[in-house]
N, C-alpha and C. Protein backbone atom coordinates (compact mmCIF):
# COMPACT_ATOMS: atom_id res chain seq x y z
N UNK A 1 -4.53 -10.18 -49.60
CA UNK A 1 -3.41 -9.49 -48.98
C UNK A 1 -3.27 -10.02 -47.56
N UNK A 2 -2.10 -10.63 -47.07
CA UNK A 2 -2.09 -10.80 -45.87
C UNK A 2 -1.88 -9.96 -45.03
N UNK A 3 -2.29 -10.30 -43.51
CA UNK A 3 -2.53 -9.47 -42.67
C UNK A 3 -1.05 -8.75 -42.24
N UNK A 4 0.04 -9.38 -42.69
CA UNK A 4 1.08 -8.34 -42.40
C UNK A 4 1.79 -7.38 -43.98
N UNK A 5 1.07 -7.57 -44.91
CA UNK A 5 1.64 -6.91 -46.17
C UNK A 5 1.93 -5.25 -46.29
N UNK A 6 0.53 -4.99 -45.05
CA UNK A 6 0.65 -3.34 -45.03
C UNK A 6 2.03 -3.17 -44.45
N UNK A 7 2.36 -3.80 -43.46
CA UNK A 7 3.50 -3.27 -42.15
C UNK A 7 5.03 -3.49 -42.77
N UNK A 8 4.62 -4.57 -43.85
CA UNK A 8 6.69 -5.00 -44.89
C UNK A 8 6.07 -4.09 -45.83
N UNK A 9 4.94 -3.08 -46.54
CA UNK A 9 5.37 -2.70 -47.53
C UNK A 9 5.61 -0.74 -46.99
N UNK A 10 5.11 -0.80 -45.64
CA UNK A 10 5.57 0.35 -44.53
C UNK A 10 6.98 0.53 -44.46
N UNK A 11 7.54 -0.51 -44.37
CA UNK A 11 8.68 -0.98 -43.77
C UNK A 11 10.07 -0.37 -45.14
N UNK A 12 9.24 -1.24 -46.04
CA UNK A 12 9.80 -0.83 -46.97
C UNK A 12 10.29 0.41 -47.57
N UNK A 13 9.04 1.13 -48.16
CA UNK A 13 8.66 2.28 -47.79
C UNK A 13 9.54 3.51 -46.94
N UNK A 14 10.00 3.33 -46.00
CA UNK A 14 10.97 4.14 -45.03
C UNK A 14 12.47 3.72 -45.53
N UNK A 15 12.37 2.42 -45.87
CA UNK A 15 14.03 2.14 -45.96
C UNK A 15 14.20 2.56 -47.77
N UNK A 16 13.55 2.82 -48.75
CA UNK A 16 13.08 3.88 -49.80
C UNK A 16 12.73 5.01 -49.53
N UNK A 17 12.92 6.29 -48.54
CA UNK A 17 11.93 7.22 -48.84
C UNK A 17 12.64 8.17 -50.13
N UNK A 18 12.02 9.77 -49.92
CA UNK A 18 12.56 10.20 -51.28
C UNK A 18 13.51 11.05 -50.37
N UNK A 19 13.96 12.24 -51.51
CA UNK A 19 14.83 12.86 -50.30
C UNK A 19 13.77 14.18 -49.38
N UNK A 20 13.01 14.47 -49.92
CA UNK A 20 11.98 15.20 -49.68
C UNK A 20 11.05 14.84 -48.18
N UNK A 21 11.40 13.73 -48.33
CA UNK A 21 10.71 12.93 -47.28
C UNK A 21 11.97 12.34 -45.75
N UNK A 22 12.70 12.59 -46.41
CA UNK A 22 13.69 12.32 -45.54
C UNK A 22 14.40 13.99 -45.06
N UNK A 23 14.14 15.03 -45.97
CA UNK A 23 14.57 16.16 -45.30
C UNK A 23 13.29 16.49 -44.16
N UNK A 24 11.97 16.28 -44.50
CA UNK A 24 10.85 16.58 -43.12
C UNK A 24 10.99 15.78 -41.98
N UNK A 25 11.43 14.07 -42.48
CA UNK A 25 11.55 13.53 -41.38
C UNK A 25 12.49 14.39 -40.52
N UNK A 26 14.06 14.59 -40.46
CA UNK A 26 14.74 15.30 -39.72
C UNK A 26 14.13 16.32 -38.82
N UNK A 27 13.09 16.97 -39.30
CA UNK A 27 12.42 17.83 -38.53
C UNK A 27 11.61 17.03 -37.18
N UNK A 28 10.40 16.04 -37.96
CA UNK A 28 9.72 15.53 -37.64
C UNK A 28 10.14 15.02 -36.20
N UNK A 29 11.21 14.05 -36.68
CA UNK A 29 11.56 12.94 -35.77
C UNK A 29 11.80 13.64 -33.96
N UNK A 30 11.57 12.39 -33.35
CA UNK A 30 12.33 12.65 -32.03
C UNK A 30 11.47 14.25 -31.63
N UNK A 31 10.33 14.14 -31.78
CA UNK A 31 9.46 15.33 -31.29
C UNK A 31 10.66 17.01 -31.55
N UNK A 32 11.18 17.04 -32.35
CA UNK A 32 11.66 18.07 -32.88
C UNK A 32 11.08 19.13 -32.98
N UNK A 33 9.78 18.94 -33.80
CA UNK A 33 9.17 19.95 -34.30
C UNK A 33 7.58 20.35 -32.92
N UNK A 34 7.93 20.93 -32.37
CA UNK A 34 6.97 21.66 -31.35
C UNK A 34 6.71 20.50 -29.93
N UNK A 35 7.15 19.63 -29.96
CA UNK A 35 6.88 18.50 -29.62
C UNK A 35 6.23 17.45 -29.52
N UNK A 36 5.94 17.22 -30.65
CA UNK A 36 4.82 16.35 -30.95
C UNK A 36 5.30 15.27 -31.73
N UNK A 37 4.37 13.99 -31.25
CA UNK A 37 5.24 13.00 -31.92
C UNK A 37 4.85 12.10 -33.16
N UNK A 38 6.03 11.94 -34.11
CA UNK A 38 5.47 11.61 -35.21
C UNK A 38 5.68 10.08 -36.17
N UNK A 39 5.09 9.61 -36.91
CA UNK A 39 5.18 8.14 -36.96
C UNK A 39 5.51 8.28 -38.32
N UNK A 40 6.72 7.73 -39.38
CA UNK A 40 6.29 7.57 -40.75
C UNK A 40 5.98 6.56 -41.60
N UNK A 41 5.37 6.80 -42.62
CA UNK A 41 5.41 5.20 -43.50
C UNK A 41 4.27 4.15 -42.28
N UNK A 42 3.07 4.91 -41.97
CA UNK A 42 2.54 3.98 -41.14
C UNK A 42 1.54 3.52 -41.70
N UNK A 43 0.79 2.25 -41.53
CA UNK A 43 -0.10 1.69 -42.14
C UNK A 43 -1.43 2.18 -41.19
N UNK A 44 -2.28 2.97 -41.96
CA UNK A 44 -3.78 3.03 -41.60
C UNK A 44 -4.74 2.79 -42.69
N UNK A 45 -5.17 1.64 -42.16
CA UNK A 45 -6.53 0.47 -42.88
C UNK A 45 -5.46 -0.20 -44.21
N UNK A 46 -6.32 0.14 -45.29
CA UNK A 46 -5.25 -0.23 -46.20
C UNK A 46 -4.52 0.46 -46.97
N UNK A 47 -4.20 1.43 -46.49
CA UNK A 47 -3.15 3.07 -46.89
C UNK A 47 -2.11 2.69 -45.52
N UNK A 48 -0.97 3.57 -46.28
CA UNK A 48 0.23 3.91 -45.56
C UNK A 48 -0.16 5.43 -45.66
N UNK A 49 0.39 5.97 -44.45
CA UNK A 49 0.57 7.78 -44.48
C UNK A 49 2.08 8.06 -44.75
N UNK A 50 2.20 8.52 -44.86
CA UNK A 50 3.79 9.17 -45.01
C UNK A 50 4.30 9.59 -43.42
N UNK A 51 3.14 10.41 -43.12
CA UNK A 51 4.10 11.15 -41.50
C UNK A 51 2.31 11.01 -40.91
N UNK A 52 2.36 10.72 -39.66
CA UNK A 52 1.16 10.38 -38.68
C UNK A 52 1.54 11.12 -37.16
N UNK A 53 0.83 12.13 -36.96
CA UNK A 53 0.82 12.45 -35.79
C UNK A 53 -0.79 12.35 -35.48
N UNK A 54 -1.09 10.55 -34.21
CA UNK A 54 -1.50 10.47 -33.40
C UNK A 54 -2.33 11.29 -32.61
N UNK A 55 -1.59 12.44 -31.74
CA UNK A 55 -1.96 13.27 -30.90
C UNK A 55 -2.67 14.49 -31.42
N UNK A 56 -2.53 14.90 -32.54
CA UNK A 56 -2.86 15.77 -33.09
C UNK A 56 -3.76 15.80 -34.71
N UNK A 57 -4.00 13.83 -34.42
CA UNK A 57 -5.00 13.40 -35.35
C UNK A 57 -4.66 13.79 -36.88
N UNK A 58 -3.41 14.22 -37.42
CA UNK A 58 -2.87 14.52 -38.41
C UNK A 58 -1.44 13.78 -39.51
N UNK A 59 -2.41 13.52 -40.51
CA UNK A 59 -1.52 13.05 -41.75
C UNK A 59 -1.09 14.18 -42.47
N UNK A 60 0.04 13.84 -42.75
CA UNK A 60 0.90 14.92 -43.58
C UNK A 60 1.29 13.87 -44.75
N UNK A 61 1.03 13.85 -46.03
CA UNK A 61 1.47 13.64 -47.14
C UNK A 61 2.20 14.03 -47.82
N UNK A 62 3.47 13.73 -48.36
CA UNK A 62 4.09 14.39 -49.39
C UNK A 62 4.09 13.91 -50.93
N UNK A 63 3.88 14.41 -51.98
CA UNK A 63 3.23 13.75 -53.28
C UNK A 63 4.68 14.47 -54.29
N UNK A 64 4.87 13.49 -55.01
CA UNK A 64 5.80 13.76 -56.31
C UNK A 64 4.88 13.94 -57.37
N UNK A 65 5.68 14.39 -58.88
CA UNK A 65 4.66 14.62 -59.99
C UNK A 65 3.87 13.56 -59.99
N UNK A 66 4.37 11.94 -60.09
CA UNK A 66 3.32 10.74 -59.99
C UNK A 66 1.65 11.01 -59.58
N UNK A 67 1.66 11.87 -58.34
CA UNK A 67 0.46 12.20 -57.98
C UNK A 67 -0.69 13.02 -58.52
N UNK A 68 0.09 13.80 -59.79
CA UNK A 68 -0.90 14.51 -60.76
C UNK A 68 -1.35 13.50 -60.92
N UNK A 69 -1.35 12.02 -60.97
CA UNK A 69 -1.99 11.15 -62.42
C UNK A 69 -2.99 9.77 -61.46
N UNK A 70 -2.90 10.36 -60.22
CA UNK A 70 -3.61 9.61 -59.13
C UNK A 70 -4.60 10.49 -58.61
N UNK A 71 -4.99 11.31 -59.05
CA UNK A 71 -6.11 12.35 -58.45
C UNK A 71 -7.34 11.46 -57.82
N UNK A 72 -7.67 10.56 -58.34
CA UNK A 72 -8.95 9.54 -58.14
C UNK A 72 -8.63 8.88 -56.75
N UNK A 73 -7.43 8.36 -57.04
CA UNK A 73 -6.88 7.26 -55.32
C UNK A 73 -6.58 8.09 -54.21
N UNK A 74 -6.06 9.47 -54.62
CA UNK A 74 -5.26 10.27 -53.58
C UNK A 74 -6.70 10.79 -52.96
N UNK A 75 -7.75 10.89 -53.94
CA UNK A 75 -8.83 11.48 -53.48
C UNK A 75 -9.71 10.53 -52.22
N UNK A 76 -9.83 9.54 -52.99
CA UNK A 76 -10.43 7.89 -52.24
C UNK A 76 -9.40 7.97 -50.65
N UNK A 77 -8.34 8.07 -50.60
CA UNK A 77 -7.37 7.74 -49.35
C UNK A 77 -7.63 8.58 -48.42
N UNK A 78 -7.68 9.73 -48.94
CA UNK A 78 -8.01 11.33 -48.25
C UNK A 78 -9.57 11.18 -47.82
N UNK A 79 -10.09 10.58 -47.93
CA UNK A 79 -11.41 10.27 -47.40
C UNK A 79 -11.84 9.54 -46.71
N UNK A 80 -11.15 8.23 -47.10
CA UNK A 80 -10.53 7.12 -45.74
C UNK A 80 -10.33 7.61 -44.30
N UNK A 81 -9.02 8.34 -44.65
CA UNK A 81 -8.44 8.95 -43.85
C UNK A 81 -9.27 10.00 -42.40
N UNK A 82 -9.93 10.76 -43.34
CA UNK A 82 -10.76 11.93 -42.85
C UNK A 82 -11.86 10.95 -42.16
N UNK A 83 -12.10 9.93 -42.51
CA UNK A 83 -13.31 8.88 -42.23
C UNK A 83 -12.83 8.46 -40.62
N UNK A 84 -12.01 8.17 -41.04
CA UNK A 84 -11.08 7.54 -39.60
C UNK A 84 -10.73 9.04 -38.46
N UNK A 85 -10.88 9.63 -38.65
CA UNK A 85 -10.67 11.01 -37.54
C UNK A 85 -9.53 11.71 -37.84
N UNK A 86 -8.93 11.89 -38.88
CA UNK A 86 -7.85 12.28 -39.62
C UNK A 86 -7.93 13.70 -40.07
N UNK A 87 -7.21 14.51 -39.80
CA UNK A 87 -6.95 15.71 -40.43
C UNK A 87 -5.92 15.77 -41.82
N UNK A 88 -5.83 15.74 -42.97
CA UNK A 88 -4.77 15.68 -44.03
C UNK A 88 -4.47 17.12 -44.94
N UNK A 89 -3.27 16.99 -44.71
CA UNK A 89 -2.49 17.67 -45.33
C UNK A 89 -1.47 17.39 -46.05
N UNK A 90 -1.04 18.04 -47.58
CA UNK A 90 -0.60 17.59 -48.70
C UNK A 90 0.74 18.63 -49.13
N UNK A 91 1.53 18.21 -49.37
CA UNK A 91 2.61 18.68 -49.83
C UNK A 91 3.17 18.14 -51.09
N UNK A 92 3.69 19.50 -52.20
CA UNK A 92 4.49 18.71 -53.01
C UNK A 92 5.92 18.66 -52.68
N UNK A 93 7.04 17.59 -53.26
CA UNK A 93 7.82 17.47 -52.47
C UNK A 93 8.85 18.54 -53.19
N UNK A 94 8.61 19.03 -54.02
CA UNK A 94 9.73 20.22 -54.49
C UNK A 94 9.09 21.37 -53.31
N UNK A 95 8.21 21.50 -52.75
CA UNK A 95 7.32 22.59 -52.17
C UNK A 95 8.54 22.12 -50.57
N UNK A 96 8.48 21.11 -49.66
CA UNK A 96 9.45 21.05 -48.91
C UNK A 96 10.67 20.97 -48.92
N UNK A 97 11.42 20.40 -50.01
CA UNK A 97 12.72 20.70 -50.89
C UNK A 97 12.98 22.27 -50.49
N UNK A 98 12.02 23.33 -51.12
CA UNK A 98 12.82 24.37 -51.10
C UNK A 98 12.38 25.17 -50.27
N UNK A 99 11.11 24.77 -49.53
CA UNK A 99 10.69 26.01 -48.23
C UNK A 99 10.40 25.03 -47.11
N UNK A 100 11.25 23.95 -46.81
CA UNK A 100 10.94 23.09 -45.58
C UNK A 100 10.36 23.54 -44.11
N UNK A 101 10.93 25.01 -43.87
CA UNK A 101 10.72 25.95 -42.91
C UNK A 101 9.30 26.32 -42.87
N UNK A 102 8.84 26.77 -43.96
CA UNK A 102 7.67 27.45 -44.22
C UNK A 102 6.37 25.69 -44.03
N UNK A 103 6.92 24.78 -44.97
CA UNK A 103 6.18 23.48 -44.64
C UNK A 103 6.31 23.02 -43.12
N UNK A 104 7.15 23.18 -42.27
CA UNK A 104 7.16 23.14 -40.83
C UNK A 104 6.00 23.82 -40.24
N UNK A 105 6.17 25.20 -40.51
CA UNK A 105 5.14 26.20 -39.92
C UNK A 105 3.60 25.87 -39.71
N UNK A 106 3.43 25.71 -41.19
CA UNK A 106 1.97 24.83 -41.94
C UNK A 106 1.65 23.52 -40.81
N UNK A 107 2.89 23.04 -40.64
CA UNK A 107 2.44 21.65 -39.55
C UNK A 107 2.24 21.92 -38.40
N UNK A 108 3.01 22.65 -38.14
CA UNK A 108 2.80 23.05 -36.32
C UNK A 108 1.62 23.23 -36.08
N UNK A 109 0.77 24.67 -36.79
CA UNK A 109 0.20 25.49 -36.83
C UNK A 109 -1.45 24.09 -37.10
N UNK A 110 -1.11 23.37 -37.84
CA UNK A 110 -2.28 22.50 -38.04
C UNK A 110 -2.08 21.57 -36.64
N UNK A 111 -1.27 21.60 -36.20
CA UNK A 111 -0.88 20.35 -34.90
C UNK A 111 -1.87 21.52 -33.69
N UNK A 112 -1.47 22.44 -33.41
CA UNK A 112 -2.01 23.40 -32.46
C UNK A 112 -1.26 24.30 -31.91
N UNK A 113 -0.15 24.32 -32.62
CA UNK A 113 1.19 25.11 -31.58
C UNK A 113 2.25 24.20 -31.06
N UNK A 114 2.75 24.59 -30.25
CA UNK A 114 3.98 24.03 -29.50
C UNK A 114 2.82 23.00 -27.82
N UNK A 115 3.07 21.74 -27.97
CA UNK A 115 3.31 21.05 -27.36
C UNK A 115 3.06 21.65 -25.96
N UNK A 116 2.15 21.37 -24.76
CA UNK A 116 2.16 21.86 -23.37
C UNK A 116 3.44 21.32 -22.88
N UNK A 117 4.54 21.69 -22.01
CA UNK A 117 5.22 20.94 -21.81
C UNK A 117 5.47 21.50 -20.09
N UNK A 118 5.66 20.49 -18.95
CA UNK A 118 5.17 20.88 -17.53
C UNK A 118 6.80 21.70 -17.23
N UNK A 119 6.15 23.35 -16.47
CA UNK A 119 7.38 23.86 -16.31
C UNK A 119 7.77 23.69 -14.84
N UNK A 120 9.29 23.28 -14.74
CA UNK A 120 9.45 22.84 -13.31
C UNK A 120 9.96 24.00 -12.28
N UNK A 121 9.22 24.10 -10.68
CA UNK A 121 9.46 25.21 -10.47
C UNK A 121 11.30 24.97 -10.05
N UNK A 122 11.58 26.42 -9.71
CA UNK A 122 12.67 26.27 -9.05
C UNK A 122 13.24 25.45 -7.76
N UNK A 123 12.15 25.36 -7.11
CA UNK A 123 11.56 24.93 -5.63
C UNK A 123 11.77 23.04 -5.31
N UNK A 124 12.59 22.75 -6.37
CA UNK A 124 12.64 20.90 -5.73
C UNK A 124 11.59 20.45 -6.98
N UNK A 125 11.26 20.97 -7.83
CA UNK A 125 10.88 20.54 -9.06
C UNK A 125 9.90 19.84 -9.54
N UNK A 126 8.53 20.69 -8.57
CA UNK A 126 7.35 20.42 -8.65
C UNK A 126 6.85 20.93 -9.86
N UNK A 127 5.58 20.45 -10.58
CA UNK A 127 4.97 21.17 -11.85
C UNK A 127 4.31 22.13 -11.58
N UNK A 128 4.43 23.06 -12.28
CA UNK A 128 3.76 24.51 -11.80
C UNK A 128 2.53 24.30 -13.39
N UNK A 129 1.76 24.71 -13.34
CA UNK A 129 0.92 24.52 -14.23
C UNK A 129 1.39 25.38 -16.04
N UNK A 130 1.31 24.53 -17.21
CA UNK A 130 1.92 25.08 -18.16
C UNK A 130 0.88 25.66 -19.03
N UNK A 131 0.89 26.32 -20.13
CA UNK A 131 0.20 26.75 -21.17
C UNK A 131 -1.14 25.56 -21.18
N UNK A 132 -2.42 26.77 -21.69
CA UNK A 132 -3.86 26.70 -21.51
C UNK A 132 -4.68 25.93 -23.13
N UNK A 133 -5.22 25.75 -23.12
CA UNK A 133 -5.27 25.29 -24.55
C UNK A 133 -6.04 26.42 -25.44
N UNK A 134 -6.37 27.39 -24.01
CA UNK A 134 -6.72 29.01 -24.65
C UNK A 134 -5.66 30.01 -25.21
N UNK A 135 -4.39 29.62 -24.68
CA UNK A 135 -3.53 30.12 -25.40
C UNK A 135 -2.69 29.39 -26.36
N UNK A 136 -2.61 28.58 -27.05
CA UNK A 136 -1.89 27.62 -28.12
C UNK A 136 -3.42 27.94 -29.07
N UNK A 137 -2.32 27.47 -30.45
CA UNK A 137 -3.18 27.77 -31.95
C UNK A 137 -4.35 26.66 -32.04
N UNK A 138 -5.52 27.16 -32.26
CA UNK A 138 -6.47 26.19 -32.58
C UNK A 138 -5.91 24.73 -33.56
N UNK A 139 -6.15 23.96 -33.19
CA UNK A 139 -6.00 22.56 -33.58
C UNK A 139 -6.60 22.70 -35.64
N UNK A 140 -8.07 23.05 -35.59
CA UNK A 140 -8.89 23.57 -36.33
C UNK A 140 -8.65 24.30 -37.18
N UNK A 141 -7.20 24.67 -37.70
CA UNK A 141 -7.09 26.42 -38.11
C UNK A 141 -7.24 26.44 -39.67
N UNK A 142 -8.57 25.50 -40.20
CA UNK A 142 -8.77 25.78 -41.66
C UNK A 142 -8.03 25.65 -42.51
N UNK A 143 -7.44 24.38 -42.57
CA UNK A 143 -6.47 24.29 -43.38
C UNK A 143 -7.15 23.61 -44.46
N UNK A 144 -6.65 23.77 -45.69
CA UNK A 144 -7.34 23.01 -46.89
C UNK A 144 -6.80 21.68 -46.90
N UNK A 145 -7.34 20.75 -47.40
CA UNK A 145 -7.26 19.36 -47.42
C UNK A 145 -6.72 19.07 -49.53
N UNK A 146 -5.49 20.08 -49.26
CA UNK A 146 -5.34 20.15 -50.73
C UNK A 146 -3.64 20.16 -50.63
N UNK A 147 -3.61 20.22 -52.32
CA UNK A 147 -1.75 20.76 -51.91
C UNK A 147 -1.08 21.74 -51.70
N UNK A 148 -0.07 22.02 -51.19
CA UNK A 148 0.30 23.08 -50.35
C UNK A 148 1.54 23.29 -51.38
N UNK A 149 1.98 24.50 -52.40
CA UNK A 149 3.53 24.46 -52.92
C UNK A 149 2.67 24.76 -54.29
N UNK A 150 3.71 24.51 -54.79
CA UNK A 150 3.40 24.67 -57.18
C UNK A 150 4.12 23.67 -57.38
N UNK A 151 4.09 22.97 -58.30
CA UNK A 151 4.72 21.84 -58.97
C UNK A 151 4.64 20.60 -58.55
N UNK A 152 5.46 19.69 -59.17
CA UNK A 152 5.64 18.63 -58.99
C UNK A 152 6.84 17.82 -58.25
């Protein structure tokens, strides 16, 4: 495999997604969702993730029925993954199809909350100090490393 096969079949990949994957992106994108920023179709080692947030050390997967019949690889990747400092989380894509809101929540909530973001004072628009990492949702919050939804 050459050294650029992961990044054209990434590439690819995005300019194919499903629609499932293209209704989270909308969320995703452009730090939308709490503010945090998110990468899709990215190549880590020799896996692509679907959605990669960096900052918050988290893969979000979304799986069609196909993935009942990959239990072995999805399992192998998810371990990769976790190997590499990865938090993963799994979605089916009828599961964001019809509760995208509720699959948002699930992400935030695994990200840590909403994003510190510096509040400016009134005063000529110095940073006044923002949210503590004692008050935002644990990073940690036990999420299963399984699928999230019913079906396929």
């Amino acid at each position: 495999m050459s050294r650029n096969a992961p990044t054209a079949r990434a590439r690819s990949l995005r300019a194919t997604q499903t629609h499932a994957e293209a209704r989270l992106w909308h969320v995703l994108r452009a730090r939308r969702l709490g503010g945090w920023k998110w990468r899709r179709q990215v190549p880590v080692g020799p896996y692509i993730a679907d959605f990669l947030c960096l900052e918050a050390a988290l893969v979000v997967e979304l799986d069609g029925g196909q993935h009942s019949e990959t239990l072995a690889y999805d399992a192998r990747r998810t371990a990769y993954l976790q190997a590499q400092g990865f938090r993963v989380i799994r979605f089916w894509n009828s599961y964001v199809l019809e509760f995208r809101s509720a699959a948002c929540d699930v992400i935030l909530a695994a990200c840590g909350g909403e994003t510190p973001s510096p509040n400016l004072s009134p005063r000529g628009g110095e940073e006044e100090p923002g949210p503590t990492s004692s008050n935002l949702l644990s990073p940690s919050c036990g999420l299963p490393d399984s699928h999230i939804g019913v079906g396929g």
